[in-house]
C-alpha atoms as a PDB file:
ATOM      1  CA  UNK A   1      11.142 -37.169  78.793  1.00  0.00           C
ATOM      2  CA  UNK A   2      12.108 -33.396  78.354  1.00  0.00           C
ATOM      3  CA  UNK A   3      11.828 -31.847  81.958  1.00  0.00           C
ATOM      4  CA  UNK A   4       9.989 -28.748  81.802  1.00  0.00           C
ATOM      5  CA  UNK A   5      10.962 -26.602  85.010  1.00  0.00           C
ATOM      6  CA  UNK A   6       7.773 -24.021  86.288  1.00  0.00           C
ATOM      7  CA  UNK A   7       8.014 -21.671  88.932  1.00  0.00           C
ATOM      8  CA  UNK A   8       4.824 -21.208  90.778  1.00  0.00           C
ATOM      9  CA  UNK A   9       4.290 -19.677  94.207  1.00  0.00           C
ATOM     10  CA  UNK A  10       8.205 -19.588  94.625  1.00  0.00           C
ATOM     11  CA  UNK A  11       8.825 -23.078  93.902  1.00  0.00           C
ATOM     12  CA  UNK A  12      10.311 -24.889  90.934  1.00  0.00           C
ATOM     13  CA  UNK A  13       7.960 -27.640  89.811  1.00  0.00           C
ATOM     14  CA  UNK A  14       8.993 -30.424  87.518  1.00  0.00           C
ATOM     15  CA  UNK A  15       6.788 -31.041  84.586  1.00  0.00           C
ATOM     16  CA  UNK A  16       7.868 -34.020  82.363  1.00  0.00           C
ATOM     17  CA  UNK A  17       7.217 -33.152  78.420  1.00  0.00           C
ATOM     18  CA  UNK A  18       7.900 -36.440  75.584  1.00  0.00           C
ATOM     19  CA  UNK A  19       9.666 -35.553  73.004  1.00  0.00           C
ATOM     20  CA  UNK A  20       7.916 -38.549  71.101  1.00  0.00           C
ATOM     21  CA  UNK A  21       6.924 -38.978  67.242  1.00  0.00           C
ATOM     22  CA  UNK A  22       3.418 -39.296  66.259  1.00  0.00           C
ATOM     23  CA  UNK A  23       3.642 -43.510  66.510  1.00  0.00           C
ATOM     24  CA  UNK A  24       5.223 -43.203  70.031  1.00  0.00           C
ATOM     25  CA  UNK A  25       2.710 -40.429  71.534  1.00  0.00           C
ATOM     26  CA  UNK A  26      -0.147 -43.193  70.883  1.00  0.00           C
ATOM     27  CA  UNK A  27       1.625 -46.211  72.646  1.00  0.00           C
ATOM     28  CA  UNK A  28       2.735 -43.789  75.379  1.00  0.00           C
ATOM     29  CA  UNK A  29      -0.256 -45.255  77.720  1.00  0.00           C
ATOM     30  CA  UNK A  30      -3.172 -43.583  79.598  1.00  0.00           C
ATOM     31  CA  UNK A  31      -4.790 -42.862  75.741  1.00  0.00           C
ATOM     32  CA  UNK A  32      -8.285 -42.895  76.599  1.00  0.00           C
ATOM     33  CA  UNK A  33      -7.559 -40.044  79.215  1.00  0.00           C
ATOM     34  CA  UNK A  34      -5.439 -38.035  77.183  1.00  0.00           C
ATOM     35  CA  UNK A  35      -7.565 -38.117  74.079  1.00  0.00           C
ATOM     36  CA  UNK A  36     -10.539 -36.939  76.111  1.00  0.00           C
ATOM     37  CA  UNK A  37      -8.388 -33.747  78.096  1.00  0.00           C
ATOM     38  CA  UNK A  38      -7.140 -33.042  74.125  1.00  0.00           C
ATOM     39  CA  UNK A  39     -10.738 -32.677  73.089  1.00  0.00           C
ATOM     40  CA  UNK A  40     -11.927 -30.630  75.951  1.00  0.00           C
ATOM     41  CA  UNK A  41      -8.809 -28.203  75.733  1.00  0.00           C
ATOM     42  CA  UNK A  42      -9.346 -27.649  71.784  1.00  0.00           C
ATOM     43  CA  UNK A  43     -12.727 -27.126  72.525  1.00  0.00           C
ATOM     44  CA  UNK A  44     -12.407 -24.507  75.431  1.00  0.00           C
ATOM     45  CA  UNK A  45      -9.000 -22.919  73.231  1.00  0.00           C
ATOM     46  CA  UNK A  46     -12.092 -22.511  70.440  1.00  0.00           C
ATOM     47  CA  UNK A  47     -14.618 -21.027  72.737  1.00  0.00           C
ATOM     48  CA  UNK A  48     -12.283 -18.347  74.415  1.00  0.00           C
ATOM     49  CA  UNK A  49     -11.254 -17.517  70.651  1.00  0.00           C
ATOM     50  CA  UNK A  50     -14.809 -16.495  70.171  1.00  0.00           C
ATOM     51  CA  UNK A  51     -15.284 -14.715  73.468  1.00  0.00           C
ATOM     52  CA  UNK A  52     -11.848 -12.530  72.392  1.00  0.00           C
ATOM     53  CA  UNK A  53     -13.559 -12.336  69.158  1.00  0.00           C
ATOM     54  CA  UNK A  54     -16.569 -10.903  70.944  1.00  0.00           C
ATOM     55  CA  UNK A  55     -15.058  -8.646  73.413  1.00  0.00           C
ATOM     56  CA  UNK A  56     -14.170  -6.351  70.503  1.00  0.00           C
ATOM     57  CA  UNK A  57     -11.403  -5.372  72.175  1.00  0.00           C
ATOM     58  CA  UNK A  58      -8.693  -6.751  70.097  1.00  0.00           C
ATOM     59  CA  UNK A  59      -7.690 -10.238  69.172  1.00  0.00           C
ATOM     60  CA  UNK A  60      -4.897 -12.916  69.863  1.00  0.00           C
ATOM     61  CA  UNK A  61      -1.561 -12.543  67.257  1.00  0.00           C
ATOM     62  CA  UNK A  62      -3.017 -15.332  64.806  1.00  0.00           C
ATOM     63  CA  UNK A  63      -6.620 -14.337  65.750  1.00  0.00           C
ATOM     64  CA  UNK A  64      -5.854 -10.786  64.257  1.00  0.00           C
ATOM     65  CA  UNK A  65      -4.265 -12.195  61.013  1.00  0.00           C
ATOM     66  CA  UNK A  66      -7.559 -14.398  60.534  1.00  0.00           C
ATOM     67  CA  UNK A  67     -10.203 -12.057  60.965  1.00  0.00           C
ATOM     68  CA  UNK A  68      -8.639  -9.863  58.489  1.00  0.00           C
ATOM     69  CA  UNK A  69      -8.326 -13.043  56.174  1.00  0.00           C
ATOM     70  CA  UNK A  70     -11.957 -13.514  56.837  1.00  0.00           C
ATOM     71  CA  UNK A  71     -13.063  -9.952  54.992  1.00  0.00           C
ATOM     72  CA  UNK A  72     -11.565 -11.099  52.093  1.00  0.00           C
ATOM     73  CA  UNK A  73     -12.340 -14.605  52.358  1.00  0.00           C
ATOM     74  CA  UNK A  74     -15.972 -16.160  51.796  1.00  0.00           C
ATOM     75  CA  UNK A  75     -15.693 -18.033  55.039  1.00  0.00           C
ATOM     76  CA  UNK A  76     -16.576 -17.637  58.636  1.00  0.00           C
ATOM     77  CA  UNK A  77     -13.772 -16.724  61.271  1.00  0.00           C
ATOM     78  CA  UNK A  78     -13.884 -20.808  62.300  1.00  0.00           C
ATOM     79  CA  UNK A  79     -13.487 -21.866  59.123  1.00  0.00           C
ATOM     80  CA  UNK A  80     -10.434 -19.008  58.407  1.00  0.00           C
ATOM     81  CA  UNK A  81      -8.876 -20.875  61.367  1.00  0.00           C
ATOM     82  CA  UNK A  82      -8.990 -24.251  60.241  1.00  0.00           C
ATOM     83  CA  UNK A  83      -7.488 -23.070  56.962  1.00  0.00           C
ATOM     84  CA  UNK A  84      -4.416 -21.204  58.155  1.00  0.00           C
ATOM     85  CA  UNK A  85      -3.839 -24.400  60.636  1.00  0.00           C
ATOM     86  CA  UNK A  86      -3.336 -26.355  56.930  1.00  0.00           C
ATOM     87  CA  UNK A  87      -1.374 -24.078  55.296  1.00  0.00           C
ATOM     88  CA  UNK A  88       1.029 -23.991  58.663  1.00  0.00           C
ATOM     89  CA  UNK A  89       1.264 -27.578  58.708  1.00  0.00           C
ATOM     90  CA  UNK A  90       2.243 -27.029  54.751  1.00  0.00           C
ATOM     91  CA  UNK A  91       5.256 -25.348  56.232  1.00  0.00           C
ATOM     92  CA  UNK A  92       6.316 -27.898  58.433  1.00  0.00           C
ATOM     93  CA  UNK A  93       6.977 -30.190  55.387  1.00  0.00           C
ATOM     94  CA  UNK A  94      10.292 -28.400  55.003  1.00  0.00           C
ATOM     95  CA  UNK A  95      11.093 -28.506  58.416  1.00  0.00           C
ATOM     96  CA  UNK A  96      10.830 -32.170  58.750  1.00  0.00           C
ATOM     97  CA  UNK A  97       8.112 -32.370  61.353  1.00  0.00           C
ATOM     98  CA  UNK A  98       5.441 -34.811  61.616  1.00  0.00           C
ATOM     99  CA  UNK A  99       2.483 -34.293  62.864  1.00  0.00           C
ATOM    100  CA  UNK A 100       0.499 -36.218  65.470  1.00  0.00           C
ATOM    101  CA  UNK A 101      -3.125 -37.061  66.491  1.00  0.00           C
ATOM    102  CA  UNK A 102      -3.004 -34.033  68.343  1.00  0.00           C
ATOM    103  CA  UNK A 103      -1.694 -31.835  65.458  1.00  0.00           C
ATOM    104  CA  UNK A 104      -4.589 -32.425  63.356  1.00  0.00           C
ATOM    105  CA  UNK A 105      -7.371 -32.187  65.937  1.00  0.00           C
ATOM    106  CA  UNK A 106      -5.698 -29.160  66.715  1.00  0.00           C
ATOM    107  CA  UNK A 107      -6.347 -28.074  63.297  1.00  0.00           C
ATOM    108  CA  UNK A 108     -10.149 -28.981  62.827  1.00  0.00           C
ATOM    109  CA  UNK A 109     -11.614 -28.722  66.202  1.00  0.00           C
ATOM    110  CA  UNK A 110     -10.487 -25.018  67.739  1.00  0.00           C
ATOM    111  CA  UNK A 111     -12.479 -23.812  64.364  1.00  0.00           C
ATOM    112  CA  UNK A 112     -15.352 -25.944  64.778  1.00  0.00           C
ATOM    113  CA  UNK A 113     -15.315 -24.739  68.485  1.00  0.00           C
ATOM    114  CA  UNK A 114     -15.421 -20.792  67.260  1.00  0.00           C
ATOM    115  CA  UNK A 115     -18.277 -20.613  65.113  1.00  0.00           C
ATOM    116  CA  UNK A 116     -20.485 -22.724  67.362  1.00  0.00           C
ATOM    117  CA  UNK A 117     -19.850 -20.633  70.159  1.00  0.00           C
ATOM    118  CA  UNK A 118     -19.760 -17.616  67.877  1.00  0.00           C
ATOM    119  CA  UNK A 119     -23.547 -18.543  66.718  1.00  0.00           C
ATOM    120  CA  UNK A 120     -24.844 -18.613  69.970  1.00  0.00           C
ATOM    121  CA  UNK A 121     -22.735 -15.866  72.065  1.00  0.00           C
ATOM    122  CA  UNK A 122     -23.660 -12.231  70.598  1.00  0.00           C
ATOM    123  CA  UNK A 123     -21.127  -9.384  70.643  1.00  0.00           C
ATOM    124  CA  UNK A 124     -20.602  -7.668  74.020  1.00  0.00           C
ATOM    125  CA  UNK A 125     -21.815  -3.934  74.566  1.00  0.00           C
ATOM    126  CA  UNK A 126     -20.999  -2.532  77.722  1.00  0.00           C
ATOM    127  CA  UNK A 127     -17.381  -1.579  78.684  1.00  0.00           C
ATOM    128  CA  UNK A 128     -17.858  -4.088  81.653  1.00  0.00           C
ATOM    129  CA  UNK A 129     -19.151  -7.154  79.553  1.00  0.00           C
ATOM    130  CA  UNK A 130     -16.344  -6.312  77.060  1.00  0.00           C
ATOM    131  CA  UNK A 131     -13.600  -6.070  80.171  1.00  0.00           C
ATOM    132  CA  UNK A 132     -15.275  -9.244  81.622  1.00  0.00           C
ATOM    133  CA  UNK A 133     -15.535 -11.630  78.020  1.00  0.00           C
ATOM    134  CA  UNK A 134     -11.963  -9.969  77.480  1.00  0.00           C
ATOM    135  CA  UNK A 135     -10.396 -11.533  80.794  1.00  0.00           C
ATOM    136  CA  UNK A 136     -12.381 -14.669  80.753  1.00  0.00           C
ATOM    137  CA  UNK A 137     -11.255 -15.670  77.087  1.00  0.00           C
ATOM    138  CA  UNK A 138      -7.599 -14.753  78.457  1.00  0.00           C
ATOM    139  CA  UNK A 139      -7.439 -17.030  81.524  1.00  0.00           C
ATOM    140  CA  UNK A 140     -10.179 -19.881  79.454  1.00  0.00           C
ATOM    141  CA  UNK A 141      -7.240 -19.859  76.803  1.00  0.00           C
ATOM    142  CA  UNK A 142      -4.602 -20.342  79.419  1.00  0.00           C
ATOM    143  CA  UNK A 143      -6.313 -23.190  80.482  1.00  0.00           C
ATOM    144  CA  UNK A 144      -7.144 -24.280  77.877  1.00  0.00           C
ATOM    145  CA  UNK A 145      -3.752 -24.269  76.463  1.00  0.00           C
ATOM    146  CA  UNK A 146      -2.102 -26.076  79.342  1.00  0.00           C
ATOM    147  CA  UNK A 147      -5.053 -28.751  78.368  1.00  0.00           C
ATOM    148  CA  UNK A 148      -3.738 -29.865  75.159  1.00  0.00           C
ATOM    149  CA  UNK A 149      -0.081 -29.208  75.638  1.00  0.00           C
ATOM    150  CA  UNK A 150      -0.616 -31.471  78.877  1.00  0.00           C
ATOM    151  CA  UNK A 151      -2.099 -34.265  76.902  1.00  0.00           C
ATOM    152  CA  UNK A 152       1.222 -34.688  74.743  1.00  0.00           C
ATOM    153  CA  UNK A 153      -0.540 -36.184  71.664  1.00  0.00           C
ATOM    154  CA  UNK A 154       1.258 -33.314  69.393  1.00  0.00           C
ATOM    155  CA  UNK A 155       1.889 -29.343  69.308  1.00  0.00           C
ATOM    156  CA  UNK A 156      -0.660 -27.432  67.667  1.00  0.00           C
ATOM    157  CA  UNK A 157       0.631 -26.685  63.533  1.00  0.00           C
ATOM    158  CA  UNK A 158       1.347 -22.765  64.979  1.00  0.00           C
ATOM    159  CA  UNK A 159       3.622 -24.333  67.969  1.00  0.00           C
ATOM    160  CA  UNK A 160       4.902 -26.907  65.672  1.00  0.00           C
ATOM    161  CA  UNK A 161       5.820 -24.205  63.453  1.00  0.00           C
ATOM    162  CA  UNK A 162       7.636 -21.719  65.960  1.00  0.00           C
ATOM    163  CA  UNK A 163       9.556 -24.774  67.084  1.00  0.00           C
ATOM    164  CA  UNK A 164      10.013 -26.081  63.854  1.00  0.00           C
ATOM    165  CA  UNK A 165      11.790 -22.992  63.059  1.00  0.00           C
ATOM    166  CA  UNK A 166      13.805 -22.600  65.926  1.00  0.00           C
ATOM    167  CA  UNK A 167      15.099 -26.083  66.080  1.00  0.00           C
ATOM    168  CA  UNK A 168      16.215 -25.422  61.821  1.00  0.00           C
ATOM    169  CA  UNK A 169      17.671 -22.520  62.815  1.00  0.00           C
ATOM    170  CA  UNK A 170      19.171 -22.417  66.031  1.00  0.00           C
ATOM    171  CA  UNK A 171      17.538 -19.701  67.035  1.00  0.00           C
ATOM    172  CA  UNK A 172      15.626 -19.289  70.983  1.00  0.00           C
ATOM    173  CA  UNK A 173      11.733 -20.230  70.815  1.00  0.00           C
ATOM    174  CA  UNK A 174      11.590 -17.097  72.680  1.00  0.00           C
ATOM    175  CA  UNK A 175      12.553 -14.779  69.716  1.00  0.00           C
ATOM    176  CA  UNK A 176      11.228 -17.352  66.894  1.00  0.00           C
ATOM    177  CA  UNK A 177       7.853 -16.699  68.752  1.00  0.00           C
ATOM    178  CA  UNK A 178       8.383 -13.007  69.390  1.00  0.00           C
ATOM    179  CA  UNK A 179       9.275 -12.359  65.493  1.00  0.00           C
ATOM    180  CA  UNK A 180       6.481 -15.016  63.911  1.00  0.00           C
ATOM    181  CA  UNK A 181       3.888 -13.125  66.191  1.00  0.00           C
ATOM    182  CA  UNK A 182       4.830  -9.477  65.007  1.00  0.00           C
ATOM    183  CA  UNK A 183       5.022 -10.588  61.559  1.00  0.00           C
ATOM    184  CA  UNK A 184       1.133 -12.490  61.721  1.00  0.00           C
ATOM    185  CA  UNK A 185       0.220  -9.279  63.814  1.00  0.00           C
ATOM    186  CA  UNK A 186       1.243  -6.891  61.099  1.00  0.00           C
ATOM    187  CA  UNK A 187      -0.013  -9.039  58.457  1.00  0.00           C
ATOM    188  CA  UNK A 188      -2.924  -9.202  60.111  1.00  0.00           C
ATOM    189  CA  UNK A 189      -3.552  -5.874  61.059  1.00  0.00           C
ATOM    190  CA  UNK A 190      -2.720  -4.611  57.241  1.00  0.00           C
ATOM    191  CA  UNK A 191      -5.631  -6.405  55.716  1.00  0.00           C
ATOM    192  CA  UNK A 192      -8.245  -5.449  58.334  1.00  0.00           C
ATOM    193  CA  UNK A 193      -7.257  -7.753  61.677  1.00  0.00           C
ATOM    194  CA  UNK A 194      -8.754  -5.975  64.923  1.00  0.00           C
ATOM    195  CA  UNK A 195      -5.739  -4.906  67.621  1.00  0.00           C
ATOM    196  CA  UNK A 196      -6.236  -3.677  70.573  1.00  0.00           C
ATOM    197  CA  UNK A 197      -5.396  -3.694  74.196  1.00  0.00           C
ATOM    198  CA  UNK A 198      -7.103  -7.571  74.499  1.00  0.00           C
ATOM    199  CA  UNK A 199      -4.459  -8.359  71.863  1.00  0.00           C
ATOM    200  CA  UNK A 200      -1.582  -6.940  74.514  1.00  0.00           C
ATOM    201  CA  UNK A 201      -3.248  -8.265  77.386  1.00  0.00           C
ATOM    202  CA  UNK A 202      -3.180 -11.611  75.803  1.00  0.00           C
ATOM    203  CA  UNK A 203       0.464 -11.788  74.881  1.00  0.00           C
ATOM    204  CA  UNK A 204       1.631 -10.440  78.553  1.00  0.00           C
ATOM    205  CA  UNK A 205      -0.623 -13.122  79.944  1.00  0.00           C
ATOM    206  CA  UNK A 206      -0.828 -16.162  78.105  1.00  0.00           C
ATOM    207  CA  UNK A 207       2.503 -17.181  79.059  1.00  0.00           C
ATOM    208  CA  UNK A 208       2.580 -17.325  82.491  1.00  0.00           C
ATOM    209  CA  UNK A 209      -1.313 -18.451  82.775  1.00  0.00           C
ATOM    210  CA  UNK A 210       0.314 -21.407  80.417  1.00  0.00           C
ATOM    211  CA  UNK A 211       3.161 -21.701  82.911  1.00  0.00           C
ATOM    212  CA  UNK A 212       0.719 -21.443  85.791  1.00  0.00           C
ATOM    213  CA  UNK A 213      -1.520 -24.223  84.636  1.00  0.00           C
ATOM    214  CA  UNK A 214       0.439 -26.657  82.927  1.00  0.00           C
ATOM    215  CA  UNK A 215       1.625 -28.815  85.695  1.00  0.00           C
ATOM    216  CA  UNK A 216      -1.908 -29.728  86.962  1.00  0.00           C
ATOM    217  CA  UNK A 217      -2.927 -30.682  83.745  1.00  0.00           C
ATOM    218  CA  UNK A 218      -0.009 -32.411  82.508  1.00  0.00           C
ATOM    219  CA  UNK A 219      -0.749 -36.376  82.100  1.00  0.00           C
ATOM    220  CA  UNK A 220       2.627 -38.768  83.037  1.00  0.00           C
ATOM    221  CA  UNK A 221       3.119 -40.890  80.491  1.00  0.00           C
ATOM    222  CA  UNK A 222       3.998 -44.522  80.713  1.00  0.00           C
ATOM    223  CA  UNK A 223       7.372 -45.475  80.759  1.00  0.00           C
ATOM    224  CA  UNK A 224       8.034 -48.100  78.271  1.00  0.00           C
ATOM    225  CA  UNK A 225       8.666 -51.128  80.676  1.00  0.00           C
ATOM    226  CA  UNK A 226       5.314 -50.007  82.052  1.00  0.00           C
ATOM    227  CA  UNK A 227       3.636 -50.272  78.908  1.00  0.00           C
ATOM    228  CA  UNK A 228       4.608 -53.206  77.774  1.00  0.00           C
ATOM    229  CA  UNK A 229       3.633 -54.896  81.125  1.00  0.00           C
ATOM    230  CA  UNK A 230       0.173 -53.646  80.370  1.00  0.00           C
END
């Protein structure tokens, strides 16, 4: 296990993150459970997408490279996402990484997630809708978040990326994030991507609502003597 210390409410909480391969993170035990709370957090990570997306108030770093994508692209802004999730894990081939169960979930189900919630959610018109989709799609994807990471069945091919990257190059995942961001952001916002003040309000809180959430929704894996006795 790689111990993941969290602060919350002035004390340090444990949280207990495998560093497993792809083989290993399916005989880890408790599958069942940890298949389902993967599912559910892709799912909700999809649906606050589209809220962002419908707040019109500015979009998460990747979020704002896709949309411009999408005015080029003959596809909808689900679809864009699934796409850029394959050509990330393209990347990873170079870095050695494998991906897992989760990896590839991650991949196809946050899109499918966006355009069905997309079809049925409308854009938001008042300021206060707009403020209120805007902070619900922030804390949903915090959640969220904390969901999938929790279930340890794989990082997502942009997390497998950052730390795919930091791990070839020795650099912090604090400034491989902070650099792959700007550079997606600029990207992004070149070819059409919508920033804003829901795309600053995201990066100043996505980290600690992770942080926040992540050790109630982390799932203990089985220790191999306890798996084998099972």
């Amino acid at each position: 296990m790689t111990p993941l210390h969290v602060l919350r409410r002035g004390v340090t909480r444990r949280v207990d993150l495998a560093a497993l391969g792809p083989l290993e993170q399916l005989r880890a035990g408790r599958l069942v459970r940890r298949i389902t709370q993967l599912l559910v957090g892709l799912t909700l990570f999809g649906v606050s997408m589209a809220l962002l997306l419908r707040a019109g108030l500015g979009l998460e770093p990747w979020g704002v490279l896709q949309y411009g994508l999408m005015t080029y692209l003959p596809l909808t802004y689900g679809q864009v996402s699934i796409a850029v999730s394959f050509v990330v894990l393209l990347l990873w081939i170079p870095l050695r990484q494998w991906p897992g169960l989760g990896t590839v979930l991650n991949a196809v189900v946050i899109g499918l997630a966006i355009d069905a919630t997309l079809a049925v959610l409308g854009p938001a018109t008042a300021w206060w809708s707009r403020t209120a989709l805007l902070l619900a799609a922030v804390v949903l994807n915090g959640i969220a978040g904390a969901m999938y990471i929790g279930s340890q069945l794989g990082p997502g091919p942009r997390d497998g990326l950052m730390t795919g990257l930091a791990a070839r190059t020795g650099r912090s995942i604090r400034l491989v994030r902070t650099l792959l961001e700007i550079t997606v952001v600029t990207a992004g916002w070149l070819i059409g991507g919508i920033v804003g003040i829901g795309t600053v309000v995201y990066a100043l809180a996505i980290g600690p609502l992770v942080q926040l959430f992540l050790p109630l929704l982390t799932i203990r894996l089985d220790r191999p003597e306890e798996t084998a006795a099972e």
